[in-house]
Protein backbone atom coordinates (compact mmCIF):
# COMPACT_ATOMS: atom_id res chain seq x y z
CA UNK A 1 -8.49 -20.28 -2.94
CA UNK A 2 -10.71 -17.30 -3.98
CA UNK A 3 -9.56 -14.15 -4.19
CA UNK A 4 -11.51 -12.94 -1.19
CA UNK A 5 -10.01 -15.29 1.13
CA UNK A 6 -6.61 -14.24 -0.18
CA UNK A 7 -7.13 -10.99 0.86
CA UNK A 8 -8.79 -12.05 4.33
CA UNK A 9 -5.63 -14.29 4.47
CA UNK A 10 -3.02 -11.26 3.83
CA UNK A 11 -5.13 -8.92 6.17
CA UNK A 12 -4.48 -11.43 8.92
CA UNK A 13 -1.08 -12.32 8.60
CA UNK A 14 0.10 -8.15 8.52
CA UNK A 15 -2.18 -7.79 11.31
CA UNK A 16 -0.66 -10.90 13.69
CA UNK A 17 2.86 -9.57 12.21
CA UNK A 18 2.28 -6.27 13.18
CA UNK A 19 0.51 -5.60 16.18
CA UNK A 20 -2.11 -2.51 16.36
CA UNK A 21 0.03 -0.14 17.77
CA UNK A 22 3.08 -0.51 15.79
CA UNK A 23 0.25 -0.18 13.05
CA UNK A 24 -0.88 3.02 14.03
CA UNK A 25 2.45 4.18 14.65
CA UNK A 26 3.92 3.07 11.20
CA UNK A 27 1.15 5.78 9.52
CA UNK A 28 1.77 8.27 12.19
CA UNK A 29 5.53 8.61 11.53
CA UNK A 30 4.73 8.89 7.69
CA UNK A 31 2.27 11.58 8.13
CA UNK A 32 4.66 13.20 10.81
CA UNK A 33 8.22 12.62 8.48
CA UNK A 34 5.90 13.83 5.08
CA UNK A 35 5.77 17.35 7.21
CA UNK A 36 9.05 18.24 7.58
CA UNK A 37 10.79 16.19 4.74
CA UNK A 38 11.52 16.34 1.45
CA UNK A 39 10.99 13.64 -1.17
CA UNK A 40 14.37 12.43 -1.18
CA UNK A 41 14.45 11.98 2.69
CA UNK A 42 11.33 10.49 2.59
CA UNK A 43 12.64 7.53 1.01
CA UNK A 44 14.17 6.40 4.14
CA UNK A 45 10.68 6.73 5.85
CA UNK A 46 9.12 5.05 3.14
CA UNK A 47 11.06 2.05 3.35
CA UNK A 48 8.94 -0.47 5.92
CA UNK A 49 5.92 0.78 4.52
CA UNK A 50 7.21 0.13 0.98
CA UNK A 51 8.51 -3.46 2.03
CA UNK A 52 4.91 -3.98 3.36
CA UNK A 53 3.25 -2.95 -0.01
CA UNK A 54 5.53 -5.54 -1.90
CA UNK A 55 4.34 -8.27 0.08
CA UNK A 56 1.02 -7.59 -0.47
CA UNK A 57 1.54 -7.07 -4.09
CA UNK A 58 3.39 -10.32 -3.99
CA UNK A 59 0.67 -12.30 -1.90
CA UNK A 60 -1.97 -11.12 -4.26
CA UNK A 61 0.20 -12.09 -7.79
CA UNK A 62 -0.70 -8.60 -8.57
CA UNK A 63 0.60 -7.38 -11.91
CA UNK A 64 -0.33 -4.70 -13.42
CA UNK A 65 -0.54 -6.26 -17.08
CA UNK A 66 -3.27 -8.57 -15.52
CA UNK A 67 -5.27 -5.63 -13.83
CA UNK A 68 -5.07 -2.91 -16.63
CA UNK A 69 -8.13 -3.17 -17.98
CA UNK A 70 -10.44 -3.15 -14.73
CA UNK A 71 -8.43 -1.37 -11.77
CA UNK A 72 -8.24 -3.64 -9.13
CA UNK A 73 -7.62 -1.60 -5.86
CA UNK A 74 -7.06 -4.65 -3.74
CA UNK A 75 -3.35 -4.06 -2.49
CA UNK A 76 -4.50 -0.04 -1.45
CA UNK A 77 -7.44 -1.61 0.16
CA UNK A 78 -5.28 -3.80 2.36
CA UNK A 79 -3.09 -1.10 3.28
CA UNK A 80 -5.60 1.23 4.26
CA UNK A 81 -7.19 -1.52 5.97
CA UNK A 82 -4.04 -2.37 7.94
CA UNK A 83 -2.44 1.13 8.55
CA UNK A 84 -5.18 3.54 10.33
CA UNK A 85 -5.27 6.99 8.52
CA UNK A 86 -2.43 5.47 5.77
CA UNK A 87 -4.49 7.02 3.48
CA UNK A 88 -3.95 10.63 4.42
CA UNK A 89 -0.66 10.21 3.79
CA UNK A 90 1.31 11.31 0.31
CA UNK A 91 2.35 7.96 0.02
CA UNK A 92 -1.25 6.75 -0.42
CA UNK A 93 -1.76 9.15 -2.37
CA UNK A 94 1.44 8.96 -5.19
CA UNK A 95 0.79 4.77 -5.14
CA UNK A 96 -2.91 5.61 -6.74
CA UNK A 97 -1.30 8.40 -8.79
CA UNK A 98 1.60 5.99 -10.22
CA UNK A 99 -1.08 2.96 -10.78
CA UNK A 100 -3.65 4.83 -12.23
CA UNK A 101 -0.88 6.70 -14.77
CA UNK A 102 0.43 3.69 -15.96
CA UNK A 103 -2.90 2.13 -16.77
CA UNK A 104 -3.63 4.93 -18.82
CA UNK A 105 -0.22 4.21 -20.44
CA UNK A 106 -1.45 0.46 -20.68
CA UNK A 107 -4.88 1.01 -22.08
CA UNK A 108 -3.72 3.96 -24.74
């Protein structure tokens, strides 16, 4: 299977597992919670949206090792396909932060 039709694959399955609403609501909480929260109650928040990332990052084989050299922004991608506006959120945001630190760790 190539790697496109992995991630076609991965898109479909969060979709038909989660429906477009619960979608939509899933990034609204976070953007809602990341307002009036602090980090460590924002783990709690975090959680679903977490598990979700794991998956992906399982589906895809996705190790960091592997991808050091040339970032692969696949599981992101996915995400920000799935989850409307997941990418305003400071979630988004720390996930590119901590991935693109430790490549620099990884390539120096």
């Amino acid at each position: 299977m190539d790697f496109k039709m992995k991630n076609e694959d991965i898109l479909k399955t969060l979709k038909d597992t989660y429906p477009r609403d619960i979608r939509k609501q899933i990034s609204k909480n976070i953007l809602q919670q990341e307002k009036v929260c602090n980090l460590i109650e924002m783990k709690e928040h975090y959680l679903i949206i977490n598990q979700i990332m794991s998956y992906v990052l399982k589906e895809l084989d996705w190790k960091l090792v592997q991808n050091s050299s040339s970032w692969d922004e696949s599981p992101l991608t996915i995400m920000k396909e799935v989850f409307p506006k997941i990418e305003d959120t400071k979630w988004y945001k720390e996930q590119k932060v901590l991935i693109s630190s430790s490549i620099d760790v990884v390539i120096n």
